[in-house]
Protein backbone atom coordinates (compact mmCIF):
# COMPACT_ATOMS: atom_id res chain seq x y z
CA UNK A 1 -3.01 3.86 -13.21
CA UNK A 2 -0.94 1.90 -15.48
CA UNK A 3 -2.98 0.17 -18.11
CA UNK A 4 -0.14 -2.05 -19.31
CA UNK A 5 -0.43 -3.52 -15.73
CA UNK A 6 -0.98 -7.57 -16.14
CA UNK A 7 -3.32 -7.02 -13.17
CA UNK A 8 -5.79 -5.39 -15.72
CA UNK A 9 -4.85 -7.85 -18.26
CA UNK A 10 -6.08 -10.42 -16.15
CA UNK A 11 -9.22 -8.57 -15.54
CA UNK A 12 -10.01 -8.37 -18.94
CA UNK A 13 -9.58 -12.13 -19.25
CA UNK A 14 -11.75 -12.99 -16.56
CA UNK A 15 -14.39 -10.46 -16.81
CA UNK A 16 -14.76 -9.98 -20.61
CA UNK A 17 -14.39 -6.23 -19.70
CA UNK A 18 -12.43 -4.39 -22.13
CA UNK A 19 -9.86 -1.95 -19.90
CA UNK A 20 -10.74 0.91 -21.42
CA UNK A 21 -14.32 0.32 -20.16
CA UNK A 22 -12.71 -0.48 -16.14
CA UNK A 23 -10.90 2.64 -16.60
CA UNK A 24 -13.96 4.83 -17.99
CA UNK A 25 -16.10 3.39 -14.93
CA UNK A 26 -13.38 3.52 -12.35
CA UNK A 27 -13.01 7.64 -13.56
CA UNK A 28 -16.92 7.91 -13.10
CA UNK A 29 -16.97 6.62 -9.27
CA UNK A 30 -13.99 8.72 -8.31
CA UNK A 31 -15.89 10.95 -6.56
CA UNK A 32 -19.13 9.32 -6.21
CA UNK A 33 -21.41 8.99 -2.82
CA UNK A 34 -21.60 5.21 -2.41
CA UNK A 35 -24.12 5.94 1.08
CA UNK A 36 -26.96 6.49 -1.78
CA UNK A 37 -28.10 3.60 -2.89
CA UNK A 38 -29.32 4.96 -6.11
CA UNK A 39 -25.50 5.66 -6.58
CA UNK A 40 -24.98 2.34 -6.34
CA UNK A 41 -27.49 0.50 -7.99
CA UNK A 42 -26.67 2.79 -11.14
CA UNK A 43 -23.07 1.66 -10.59
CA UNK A 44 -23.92 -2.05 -10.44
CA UNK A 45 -26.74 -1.49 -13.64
CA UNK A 46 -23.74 -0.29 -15.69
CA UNK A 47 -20.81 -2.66 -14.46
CA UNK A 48 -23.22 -6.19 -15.48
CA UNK A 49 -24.07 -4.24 -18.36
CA UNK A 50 -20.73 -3.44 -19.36
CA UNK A 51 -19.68 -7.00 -18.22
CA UNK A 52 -22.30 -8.83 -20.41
CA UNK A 53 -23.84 -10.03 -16.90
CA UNK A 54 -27.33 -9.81 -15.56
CA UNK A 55 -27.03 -9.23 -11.80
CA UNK A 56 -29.99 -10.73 -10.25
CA UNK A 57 -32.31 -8.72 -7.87
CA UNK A 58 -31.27 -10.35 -4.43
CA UNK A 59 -27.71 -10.12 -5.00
CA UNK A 60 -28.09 -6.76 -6.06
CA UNK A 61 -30.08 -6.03 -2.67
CA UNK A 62 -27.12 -8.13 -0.85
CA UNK A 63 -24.43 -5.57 -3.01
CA UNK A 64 -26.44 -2.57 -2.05
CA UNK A 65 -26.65 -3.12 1.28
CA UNK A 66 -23.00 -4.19 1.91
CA UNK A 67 -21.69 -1.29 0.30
CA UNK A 68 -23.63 1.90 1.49
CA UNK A 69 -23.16 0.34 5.10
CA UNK A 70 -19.42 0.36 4.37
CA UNK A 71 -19.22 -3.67 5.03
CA UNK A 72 -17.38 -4.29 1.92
CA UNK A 73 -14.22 -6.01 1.70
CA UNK A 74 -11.06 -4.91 1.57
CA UNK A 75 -9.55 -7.15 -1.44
CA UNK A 76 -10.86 -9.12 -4.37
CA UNK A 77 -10.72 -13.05 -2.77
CA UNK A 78 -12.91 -11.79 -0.23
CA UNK A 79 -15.13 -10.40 -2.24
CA UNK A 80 -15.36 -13.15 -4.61
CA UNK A 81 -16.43 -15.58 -1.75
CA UNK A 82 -18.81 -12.78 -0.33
CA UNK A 83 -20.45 -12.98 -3.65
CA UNK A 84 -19.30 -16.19 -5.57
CA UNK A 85 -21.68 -19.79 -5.69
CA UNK A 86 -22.64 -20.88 -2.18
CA UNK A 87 -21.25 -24.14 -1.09
């Protein structure tokens, strides 16, 4: 991955993630076994705590779930209204 890529400049912005720190944690799941939840409640403990963001315990049910049933979306926007404020 390019890391001079605006898309990670504009992560950075908008997440307050550094993109060293998206790289480092992107490197870690390569390979990981996202049907264990442990897995992925580890990876969602270190991404709000990398991000400066307490993820609260129903969404992180609603996260878990999604994921190690392989229901997760295919692009950002989706996942953003999957998980943003309910209207």
């Amino acid at each position: 991955m390019n890391s001079n890529n605006p898309f990670f400049d504009n992560i950075e912005k908008k997440t307050q993630m550094k993109k060293e720190d998206v790289f480092a944690i992107a490197n870690s799941v390569s390979n990981a076994d996202f049907s264990n939840p442990e897995v992925v409640r580890a990876l969602i403990a270190r991404i709000g705590k990398t991000a400066g963001v307490t993820v609260p315990k129903e969404k992180e049910e609603a996260l878990v779930k999604a994921i190690t049933s392989g229901n997760v979306p295919g692009n950002f926007s989706s996942l953003s209204k999957m998980f943003g404020p309910k209207q």
